[in-house]
Protein backbone atom coordinates (compact mmCIF):
# COMPACT_ATOMS: atom_id res chain seq x y z
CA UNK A 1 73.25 -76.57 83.51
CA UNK A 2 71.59 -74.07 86.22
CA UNK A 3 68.54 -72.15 85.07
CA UNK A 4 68.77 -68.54 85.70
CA UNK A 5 67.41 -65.03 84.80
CA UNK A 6 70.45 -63.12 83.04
CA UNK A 7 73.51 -64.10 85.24
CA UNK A 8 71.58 -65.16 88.88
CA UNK A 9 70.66 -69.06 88.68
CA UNK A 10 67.04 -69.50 90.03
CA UNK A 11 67.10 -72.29 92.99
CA UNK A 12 64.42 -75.34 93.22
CA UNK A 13 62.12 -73.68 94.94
CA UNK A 14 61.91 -70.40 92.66
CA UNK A 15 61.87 -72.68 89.40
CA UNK A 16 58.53 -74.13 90.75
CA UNK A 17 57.14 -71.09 91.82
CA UNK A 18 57.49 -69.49 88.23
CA UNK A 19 56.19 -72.68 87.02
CA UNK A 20 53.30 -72.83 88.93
CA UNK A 21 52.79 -69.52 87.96
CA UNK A 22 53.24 -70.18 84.20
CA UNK A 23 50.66 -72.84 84.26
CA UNK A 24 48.40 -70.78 86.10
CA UNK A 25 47.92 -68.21 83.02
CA UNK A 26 48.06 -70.54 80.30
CA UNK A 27 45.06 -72.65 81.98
CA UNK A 28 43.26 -69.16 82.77
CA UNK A 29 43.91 -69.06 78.74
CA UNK A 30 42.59 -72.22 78.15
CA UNK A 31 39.55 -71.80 79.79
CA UNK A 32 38.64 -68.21 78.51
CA UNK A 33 39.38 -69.59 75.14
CA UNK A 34 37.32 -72.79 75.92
CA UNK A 35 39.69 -75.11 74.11
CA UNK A 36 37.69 -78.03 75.28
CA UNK A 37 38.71 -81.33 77.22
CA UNK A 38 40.88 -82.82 74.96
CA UNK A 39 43.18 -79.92 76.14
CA UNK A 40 42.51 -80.45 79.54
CA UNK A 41 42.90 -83.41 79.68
CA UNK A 42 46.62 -83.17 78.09
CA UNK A 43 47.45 -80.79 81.25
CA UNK A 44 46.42 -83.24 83.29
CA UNK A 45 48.66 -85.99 81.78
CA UNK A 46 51.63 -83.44 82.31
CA UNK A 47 50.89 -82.83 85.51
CA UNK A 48 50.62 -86.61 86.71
CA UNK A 49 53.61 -87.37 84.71
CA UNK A 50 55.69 -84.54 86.23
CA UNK A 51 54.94 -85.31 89.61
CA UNK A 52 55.84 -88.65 89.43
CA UNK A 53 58.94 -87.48 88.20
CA UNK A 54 59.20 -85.40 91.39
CA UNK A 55 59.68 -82.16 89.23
CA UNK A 56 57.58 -78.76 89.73
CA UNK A 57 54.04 -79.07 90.56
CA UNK A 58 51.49 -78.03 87.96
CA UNK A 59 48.28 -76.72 88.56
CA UNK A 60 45.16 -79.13 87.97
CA UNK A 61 42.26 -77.49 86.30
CA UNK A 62 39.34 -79.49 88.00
CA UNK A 63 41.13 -79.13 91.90
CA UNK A 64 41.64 -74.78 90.47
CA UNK A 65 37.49 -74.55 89.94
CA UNK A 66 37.04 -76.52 93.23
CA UNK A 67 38.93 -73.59 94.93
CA UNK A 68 36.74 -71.11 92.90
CA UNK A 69 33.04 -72.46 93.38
CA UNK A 70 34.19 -73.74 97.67
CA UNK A 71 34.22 -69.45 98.04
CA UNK A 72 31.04 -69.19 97.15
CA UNK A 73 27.43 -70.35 99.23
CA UNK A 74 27.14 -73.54 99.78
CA UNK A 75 23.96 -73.89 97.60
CA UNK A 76 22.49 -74.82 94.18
CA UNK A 77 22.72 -72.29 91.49
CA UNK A 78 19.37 -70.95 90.27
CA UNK A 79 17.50 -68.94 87.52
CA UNK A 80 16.17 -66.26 89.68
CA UNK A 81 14.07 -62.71 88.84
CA UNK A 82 15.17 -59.69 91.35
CA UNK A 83 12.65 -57.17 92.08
CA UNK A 84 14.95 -53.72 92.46
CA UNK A 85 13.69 -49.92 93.77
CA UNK A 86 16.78 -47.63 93.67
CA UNK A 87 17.29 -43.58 93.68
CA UNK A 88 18.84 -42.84 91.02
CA UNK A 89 20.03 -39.27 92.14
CA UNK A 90 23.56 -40.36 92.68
CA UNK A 91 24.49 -42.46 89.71
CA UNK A 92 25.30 -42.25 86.43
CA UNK A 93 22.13 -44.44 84.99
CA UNK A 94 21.62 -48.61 85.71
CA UNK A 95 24.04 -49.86 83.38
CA UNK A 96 27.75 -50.43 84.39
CA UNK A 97 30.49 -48.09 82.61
CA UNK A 98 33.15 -50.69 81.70
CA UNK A 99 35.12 -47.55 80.31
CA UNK A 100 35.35 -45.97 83.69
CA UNK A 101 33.91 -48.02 86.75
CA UNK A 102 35.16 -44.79 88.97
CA UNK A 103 31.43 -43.43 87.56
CA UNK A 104 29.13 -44.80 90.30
CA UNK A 105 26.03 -46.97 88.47
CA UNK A 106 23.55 -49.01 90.10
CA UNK A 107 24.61 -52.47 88.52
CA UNK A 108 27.82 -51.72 89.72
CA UNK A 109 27.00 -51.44 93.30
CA UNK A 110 24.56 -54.31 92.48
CA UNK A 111 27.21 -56.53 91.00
CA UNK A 112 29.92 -55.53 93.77
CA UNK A 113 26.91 -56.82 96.54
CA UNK A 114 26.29 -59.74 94.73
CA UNK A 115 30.13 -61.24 94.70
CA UNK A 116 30.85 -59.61 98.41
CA UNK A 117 27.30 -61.75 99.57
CA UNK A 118 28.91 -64.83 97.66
CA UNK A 119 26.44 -65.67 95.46
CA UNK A 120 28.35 -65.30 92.13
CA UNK A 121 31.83 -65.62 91.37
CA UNK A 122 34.07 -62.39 91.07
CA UNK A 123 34.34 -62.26 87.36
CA UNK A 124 30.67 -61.79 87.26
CA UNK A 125 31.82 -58.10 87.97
CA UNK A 126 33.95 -57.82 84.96
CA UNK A 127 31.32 -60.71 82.54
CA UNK A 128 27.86 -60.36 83.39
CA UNK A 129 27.00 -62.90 80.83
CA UNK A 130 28.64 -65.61 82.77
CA UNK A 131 26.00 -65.37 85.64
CA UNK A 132 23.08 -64.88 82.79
CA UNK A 133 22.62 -60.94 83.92
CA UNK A 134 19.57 -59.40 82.10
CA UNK A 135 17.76 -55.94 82.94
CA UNK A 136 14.13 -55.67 82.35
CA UNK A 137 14.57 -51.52 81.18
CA UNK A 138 17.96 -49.42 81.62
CA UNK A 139 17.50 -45.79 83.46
CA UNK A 140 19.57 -42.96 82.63
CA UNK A 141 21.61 -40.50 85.47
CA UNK A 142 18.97 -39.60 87.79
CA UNK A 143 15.92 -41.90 87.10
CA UNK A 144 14.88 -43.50 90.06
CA UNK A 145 12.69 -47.35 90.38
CA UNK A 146 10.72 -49.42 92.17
CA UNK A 147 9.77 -51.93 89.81
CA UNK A 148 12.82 -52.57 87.93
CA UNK A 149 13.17 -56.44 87.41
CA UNK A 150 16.67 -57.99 86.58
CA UNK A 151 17.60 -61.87 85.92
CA UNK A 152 20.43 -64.09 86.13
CA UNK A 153 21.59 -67.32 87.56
CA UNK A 154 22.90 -66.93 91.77
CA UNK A 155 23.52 -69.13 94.32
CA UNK A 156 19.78 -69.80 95.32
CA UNK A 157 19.85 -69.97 99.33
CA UNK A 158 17.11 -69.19 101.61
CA UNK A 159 18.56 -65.75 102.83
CA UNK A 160 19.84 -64.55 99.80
CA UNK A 161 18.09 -61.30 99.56
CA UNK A 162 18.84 -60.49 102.75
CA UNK A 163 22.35 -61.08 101.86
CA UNK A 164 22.32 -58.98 98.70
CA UNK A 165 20.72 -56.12 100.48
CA UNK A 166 23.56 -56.17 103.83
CA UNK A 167 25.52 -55.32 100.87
CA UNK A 168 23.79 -52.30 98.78
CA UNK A 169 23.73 -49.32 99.88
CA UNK A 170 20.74 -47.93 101.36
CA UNK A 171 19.31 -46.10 98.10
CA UNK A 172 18.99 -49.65 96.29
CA UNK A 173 16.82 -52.67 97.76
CA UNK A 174 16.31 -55.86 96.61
CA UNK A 175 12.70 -55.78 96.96
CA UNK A 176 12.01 -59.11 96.74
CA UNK A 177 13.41 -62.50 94.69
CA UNK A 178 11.87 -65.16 93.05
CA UNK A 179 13.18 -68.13 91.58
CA UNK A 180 12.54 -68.37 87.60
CA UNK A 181 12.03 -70.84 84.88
CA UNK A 182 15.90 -71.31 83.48
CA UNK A 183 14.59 -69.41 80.09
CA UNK A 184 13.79 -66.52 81.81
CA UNK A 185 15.01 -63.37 80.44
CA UNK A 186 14.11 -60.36 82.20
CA UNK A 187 13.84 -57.90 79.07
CA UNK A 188 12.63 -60.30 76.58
CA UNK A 189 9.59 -61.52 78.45
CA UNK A 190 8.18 -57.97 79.32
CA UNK A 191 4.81 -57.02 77.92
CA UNK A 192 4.14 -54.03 79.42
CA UNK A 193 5.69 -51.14 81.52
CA UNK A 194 4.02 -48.49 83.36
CA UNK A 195 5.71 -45.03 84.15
CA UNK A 196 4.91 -42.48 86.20
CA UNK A 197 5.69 -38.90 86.33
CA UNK A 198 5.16 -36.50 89.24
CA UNK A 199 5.10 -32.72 88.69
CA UNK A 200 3.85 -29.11 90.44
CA UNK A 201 0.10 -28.25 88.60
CA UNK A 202 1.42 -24.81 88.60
CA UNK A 203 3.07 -25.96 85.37
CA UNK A 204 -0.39 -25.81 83.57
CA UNK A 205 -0.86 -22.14 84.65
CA UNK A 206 -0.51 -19.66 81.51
CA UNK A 207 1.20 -16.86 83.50
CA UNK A 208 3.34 -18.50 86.09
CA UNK A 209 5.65 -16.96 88.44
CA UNK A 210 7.25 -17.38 91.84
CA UNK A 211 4.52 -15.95 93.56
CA UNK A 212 2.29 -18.58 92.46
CA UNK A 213 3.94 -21.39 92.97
CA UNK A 214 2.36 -21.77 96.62
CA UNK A 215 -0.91 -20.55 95.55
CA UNK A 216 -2.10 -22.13 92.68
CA UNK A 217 -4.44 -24.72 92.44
CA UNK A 218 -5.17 -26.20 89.11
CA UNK A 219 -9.31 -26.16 88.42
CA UNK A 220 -11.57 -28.68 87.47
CA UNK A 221 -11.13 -27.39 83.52
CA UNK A 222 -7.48 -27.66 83.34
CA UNK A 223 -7.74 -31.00 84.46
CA UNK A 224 -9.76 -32.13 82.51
CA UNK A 225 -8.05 -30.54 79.47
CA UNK A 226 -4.35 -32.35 81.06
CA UNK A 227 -6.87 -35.59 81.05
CA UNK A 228 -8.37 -35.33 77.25
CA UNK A 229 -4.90 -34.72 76.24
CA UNK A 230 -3.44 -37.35 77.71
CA UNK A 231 -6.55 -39.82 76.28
CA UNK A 232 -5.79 -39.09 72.61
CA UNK A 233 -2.18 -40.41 73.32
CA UNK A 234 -3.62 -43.92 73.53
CA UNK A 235 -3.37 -46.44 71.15
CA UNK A 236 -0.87 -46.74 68.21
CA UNK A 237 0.82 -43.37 67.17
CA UNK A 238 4.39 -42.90 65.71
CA UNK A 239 6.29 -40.81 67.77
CA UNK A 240 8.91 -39.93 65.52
CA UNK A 241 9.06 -35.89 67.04
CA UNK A 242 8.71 -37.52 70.18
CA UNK A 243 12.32 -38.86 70.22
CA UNK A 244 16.19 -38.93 68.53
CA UNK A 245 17.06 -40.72 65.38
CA UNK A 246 13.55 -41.61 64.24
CA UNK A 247 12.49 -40.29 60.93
CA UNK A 248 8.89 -40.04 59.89
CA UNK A 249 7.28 -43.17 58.14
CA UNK A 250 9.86 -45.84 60.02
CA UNK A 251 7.83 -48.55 61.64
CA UNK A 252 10.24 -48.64 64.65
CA UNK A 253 8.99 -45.14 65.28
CA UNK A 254 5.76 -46.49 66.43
CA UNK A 255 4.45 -47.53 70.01
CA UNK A 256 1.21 -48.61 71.13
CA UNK A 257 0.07 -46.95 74.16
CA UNK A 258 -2.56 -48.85 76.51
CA UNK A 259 -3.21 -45.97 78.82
CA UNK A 260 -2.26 -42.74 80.45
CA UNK A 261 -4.08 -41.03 83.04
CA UNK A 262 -4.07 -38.26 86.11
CA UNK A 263 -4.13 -39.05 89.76
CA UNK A 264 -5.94 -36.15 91.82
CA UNK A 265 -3.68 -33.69 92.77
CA UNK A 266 -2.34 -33.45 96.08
CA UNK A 267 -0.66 -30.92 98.24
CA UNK A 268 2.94 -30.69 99.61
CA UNK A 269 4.11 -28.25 102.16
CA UNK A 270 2.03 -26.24 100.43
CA UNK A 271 2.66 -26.50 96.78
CA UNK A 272 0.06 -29.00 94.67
CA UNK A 273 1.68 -31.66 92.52
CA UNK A 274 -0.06 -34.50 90.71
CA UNK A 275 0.89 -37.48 89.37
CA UNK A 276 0.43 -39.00 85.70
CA UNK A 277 1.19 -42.68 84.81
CA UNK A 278 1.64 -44.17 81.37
CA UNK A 279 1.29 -47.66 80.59
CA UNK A 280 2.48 -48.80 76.89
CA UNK A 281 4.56 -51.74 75.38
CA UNK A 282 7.92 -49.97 75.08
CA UNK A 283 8.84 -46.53 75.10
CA UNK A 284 12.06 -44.95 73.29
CA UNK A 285 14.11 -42.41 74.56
CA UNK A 286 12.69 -38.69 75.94
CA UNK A 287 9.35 -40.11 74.97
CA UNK A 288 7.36 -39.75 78.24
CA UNK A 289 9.25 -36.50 78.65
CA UNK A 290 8.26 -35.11 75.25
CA UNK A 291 4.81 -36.12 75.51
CA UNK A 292 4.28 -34.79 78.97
CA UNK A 293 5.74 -31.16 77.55
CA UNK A 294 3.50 -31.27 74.59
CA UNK A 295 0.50 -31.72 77.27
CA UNK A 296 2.11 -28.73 79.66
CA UNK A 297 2.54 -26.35 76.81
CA UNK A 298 -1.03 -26.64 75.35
CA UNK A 299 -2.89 -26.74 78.08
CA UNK A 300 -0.89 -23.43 79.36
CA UNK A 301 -2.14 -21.90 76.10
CA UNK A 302 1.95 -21.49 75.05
CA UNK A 303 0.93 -23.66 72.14
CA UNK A 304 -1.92 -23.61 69.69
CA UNK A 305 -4.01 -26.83 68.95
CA UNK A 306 -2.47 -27.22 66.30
CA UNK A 307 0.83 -28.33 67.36
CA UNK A 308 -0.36 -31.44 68.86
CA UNK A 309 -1.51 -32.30 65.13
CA UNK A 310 1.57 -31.26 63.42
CA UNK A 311 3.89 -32.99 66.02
CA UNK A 312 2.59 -36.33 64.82
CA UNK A 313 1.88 -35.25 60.91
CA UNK A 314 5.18 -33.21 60.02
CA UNK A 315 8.43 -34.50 59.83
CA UNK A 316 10.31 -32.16 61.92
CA UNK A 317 8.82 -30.56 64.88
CA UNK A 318 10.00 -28.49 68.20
CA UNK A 319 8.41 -30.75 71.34
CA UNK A 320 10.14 -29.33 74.40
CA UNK A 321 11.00 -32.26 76.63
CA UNK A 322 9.96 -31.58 80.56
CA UNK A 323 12.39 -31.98 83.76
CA UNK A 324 13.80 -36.03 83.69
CA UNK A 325 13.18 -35.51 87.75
CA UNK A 326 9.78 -36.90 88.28
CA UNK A 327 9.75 -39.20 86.33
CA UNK A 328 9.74 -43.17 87.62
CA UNK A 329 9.52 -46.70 86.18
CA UNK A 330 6.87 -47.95 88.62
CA UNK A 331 6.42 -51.47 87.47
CA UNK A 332 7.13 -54.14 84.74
CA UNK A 333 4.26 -56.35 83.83
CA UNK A 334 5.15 -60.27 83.04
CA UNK A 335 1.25 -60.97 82.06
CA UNK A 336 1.75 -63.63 79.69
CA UNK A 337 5.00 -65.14 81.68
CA UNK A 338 2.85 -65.30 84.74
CA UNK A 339 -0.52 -66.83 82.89
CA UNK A 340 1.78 -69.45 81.81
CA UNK A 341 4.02 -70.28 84.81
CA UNK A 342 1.56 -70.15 87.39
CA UNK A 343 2.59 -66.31 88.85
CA UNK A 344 5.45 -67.12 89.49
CA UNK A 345 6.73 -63.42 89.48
CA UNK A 346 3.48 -62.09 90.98
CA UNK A 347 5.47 -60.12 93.83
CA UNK A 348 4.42 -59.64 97.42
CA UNK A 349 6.23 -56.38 98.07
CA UNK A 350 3.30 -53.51 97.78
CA UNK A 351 4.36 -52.54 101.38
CA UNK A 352 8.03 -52.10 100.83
CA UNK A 353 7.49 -50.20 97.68
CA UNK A 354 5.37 -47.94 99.19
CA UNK A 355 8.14 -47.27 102.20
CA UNK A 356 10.83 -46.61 99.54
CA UNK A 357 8.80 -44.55 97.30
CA UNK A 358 8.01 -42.21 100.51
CA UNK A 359 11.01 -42.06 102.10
CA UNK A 360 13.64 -42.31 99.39
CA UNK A 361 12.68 -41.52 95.59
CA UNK A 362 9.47 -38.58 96.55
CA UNK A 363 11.49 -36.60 99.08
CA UNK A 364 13.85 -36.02 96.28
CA UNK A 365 11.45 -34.85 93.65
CA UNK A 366 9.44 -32.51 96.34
CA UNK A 367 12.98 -31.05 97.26
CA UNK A 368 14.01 -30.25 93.70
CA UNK A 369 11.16 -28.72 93.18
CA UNK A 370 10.65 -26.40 96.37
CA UNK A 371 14.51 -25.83 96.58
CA UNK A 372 15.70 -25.61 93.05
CA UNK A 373 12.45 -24.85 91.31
CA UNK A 374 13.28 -27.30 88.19
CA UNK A 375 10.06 -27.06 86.29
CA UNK A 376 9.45 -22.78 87.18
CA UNK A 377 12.87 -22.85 85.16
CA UNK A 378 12.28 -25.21 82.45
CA UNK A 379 8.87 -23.26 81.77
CA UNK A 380 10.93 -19.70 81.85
CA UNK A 381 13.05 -21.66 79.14
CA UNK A 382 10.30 -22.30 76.66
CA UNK A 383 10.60 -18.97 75.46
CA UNK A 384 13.48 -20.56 73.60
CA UNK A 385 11.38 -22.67 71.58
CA UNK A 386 8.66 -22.22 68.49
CA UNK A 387 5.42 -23.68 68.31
CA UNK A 388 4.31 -21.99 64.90
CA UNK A 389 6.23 -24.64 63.01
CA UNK A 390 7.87 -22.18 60.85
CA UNK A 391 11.39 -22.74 62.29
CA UNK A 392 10.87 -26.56 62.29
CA UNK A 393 9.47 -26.39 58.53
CA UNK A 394 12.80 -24.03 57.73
CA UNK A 395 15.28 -26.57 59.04
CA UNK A 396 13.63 -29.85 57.56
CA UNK A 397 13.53 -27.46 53.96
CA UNK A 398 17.17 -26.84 54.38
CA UNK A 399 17.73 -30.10 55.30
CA UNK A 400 16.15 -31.67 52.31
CA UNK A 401 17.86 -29.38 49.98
CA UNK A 402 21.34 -29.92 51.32
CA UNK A 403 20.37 -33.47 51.06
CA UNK A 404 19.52 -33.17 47.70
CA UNK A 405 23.26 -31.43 46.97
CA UNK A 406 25.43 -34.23 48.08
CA UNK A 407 23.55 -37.00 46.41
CA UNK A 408 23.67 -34.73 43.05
CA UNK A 409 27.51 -34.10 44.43
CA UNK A 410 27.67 -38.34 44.27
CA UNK A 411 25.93 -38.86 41.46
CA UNK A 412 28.75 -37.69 39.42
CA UNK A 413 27.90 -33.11 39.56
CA UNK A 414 31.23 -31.56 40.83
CA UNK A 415 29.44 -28.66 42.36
CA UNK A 416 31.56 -28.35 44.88
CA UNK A 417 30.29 -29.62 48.69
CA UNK A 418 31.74 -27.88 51.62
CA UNK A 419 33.19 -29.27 55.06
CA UNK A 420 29.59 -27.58 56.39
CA UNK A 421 27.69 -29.73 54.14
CA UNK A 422 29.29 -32.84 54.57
CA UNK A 423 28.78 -32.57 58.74
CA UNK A 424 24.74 -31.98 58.25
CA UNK A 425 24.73 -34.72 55.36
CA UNK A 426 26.88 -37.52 56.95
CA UNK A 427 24.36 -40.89 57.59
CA UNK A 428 21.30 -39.13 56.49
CA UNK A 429 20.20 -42.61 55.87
CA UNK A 430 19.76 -41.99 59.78
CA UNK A 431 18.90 -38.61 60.75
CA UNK A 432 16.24 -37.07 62.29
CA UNK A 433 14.95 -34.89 64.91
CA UNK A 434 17.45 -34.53 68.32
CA UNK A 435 17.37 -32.35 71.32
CA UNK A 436 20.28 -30.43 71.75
CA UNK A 437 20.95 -27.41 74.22
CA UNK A 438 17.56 -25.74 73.63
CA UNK A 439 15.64 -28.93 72.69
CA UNK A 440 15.16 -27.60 69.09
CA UNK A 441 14.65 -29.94 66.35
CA UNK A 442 17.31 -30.31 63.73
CA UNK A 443 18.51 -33.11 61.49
CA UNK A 444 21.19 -35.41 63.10
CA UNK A 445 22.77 -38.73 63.41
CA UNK A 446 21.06 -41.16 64.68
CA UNK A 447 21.06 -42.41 68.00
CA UNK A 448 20.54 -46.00 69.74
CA UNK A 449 17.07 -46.13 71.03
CA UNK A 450 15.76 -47.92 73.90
CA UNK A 451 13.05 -47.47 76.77
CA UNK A 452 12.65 -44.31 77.96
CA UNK A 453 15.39 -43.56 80.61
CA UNK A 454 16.35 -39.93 80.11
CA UNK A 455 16.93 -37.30 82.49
C-alpha cells in the first residue's frame, strides 16, 4: 500500500527525503538531550541495516559532526584569554539580550565575528557555554573598555585575532590573545580591577555656570581637598548608600578599596578635565558613580562634612550618582594567575590601548561634554536632592513603621493593610536604598548586584 499525505501518494524519492529529514531532528534531539552512546549507537545499527536493505538513507551521527567541525579552521581547539577595548556609545551594555538580539550588544557583535572568522561553531551564538564563554566584568549601555578580558575555548590558529578583528566592527578590537591554562575562567580568577573616570574640574566649582566652563581652572586647594577625599575611600568600607538593594549591616555590602587617586588636570580645547582612577577588588553597581558625586558635592561646598559621615553610618542616605559618561574599566589584574602560570596573561598591547583610548573612547567623552554639557546639567540637577539627611531619615522612619504594620498585620492584628502598603512592604527581607528619577533614596526591592557597569 502507497504512502501518502491525505489523498497524494509520496514517490521514492520524497519518502527518503522526509526521512532523512525525520532523522535529522530526532538526532539533533538526541544530542541536545545527550542520551549517550548506547543511543547512538542503536541509530547506527538502523542505519547500516536499512541500507543494506536498500531502503531510505539515514543520517549517521559521527559523518553529521564531521560536516560540522570540517566548516570550521583547520586547527586545535584552545583555552584562550581575549584582551577587548570597545566604545560602548552604541550598544546596549556587553552582555547579549537573548530576549531581543535586534538590541545591538558588544558580545553579540563579538559572538557574530567569532562564528563568521570560523573559529567556533554557529550555536556558540545562541549557547555560549558550549565554547566555555566567560567575561571578566559586564558594562552597562554606554560604558566603554580597554581592558576588558573574556575566555573561552576557539580554534587556536596563528592569525586568529586578526581574523576576529576583520570581523568586528571598528569600535571593538581584539587587543590582543593569549592562550590559557584549560581552567581558566576569566571572572573567577580576577583579583583586582582598576576604573577610571574622566570629568571637567569645573564640576568642583561652588557657583558654576556656562560662562565658566572655559575659564575655570581648579587650584591647588581644591585638589587637594578632591585628593584627601578620595584617600579616606581606601580600605574596607560598606557601601551600602553607595548602591541598590544593599541594606546596612550585610557583609556583601562591603568592598575593600586598594586605591584611588587624581591625575593632574589637563586642558581640552580649552576646557580642563582630570582624570581619577580607582583600584579595588570588586565594585557593585553605581558605586564609582556614587562615590565620585559624594566627592563633587563636598568639595563644591553643596554638602556639609557631615554627609560623607552619615552616608556610611545611616541607613538611608541621598548620594547623587555623577554622569555614567566618563567613566572606563581600564584594566583587569590576574596577579595571582600570572605569579603562578608564569605571566602568561601579562599583555603586550600598551601601544594599541593608548591609540583606541585617543581616538575612539576620549573623543566621545570630550564631545559630550563640550556639546551636550552632561555634567553642567547633572550639577543644575542637584538642586533636586538633600544633603541635611532629614528627608533620608523621614523615608527610612516611614519605612520602618510601615514595616512594622504588615508584620503586626501577619502576626495575626487585622488592622487592615492597604494596596499602598503592601507595594512599599513586598520583599523587605530585600530592600534598600535605589536611585530612581531624581536619585533619591527610598526603600525598594532589591536588585542583582554586580561590578560597577552603570551609565
Amino acid at each position: 500500500m502507497p504512502i501518502g499525505v491525505g489523498n497524494v501518494p509520496l514517490s521514492e524519492r520524497d519518502l527518503k527525503l522526509l526521512t532523512s529529514m525525520l532523522l535529522r531532528v530526532i538526532t539533533q534531539w538526541f544530542q541536545e538531550k545527550k542520551l549517550g552512546p548506547v543511543v547512538q549507537k542503536l541509530i547506527r545499527m538502523t542505519s547500516v541495516e536499512l541500507n543494506n536493505q536498500n531502503q531510505v538513507p539515514v543520517v549517521n551521527i559521527d559523518s553529521e559532526e564531521k560536516v560540522k567541525v570540517s566548516k570550521l579552521v583547520d586547527a586545535p581547539k584552545r583555552k584562550v584569554a581575549l584582551l577587548l577595548a570597545f566604545c560602548g556609545k552604541n550598544y546596549y551594555g556587553l552582555q547579549l539580550n537573548r530576549g531581543d538580539t535586534s538590541l545591538p550588544t558588544i558580545e553579540g557583535a563579538l559572538f557574530q565575528a567569532l562564528v563568521n572568522a570560523k573559529l567556533v561553531p554557529e550555536i556558540c551564538m545562541e549557547k555560549s557555554q558550549q565554547m566555555k564563554y566567560s567575561s571578566s566584568s559586564r558594562t552597562d549601555k554606554g560604558v566603554s573598555t580597554c581592558g576588558l578580558v573574556v575566555s573561552l575555548k576557539l580554534r587556536m590558529c596563528d592569525n586568529a585575532k586578526d581574523l576576529i578583528n576583520q570581523h568586528l566592527p571598528s569600535d571593538i578590537r581584539v587587543l590582543d590573545l593569549r592562550k590559557a591554562t584549560r581552567s581558566f575562567h576569566a571572572k573567577s580568577y580576577v583579583d583586582q580591577r582598576t576604573y577610571s573616570y574622566t570629568m571637567p574640574t569645573f564640576a568642583f566649582d561652588t557657583n558654576v555656570s556656562t560662562d565658566d566652563i572655559s575659564t575655570y581652572r581648579i587650584d591647588e586647594e581644591k585638589l587637594k581637598s578632591v585628593r584627601s577625599y578620595l584617600y579616606r575611600y581606601k580600605g574596607t568600607h560598606s557601601f551600602h548608600n553607595f548602591t541598590s538593594g544593599k541594606r546596612m549591616g550585610e557583609s556583601s555590602a562591603k568592598r575593600y578599596i586598594l586605591d584611588f587617586w587624581a591625575e593632574t588636570p589637563f586642558v581640552h580645547e580649552s576646557v580642563e578635565f582630570i582624570t581619577l582612577k580607582v583600584k579595588g577588588q570588586s565594585f557593585m553597581i553605581h558605586q564609582i558613580r556614587k562615590m565620585i558625586g559624594l566627592v563633587i558635592v563636598l568639595v563644591s561646598g553643596r554638602a556639609p562634612e557631615q554627609h560623607y559621615v552619615r552616608a556610611f553610618s545611616e541607613p538611608l542616605e541621598d548620594i547623587p550618582k555623577a554622569p555614567g559618561i566618563g567613566l572606563l574599566l581600564e584594566q583587569v589584574h590576574y596577579d595571582s594567575y600570572n605569579k603562578k602560570h608564569d605571566n602568561m596573561l601579562n599583555w603586550s598591547s600598551e601601544d594599541e590601548q593608548r591609540e583606541f583610548m585617543k581616538t575612539h573612547i576620549l573623543p566621545i567623552i570630550f564631545k559630550e561634554e563640550l556639546e551636550n554639557q552632561s555634567m553642567l546639567k547633572w550639577i543644575e540637577s542637584l538642586s533636586n536632592h538633600d544633603f541635611t539627611g532629614e528627608k533620608a531619615k523621614e523615608q527610612w522612619n516611614e519605612f520602618i513603621s510601615q514595616k512594622q504594620k504588615k508584620e503586626k498585620h501577619l502576626n495575626g492584628n487585622k488592622s487592615p493593610v492597604t494596596a499602598a502598603d503592601n507595594t512599599i512592604l513586598s520583599d523587605d527581607k530585600n530592600s534598600s536604598n535605589i536611585d530612581n528619577g531624581s536619585d533619591s533614596p527610598q526603600p525598594a526591592k532589591k536588585q542583582k548586584l554586580d561590578e560597577e557597569h552603570t551609565t
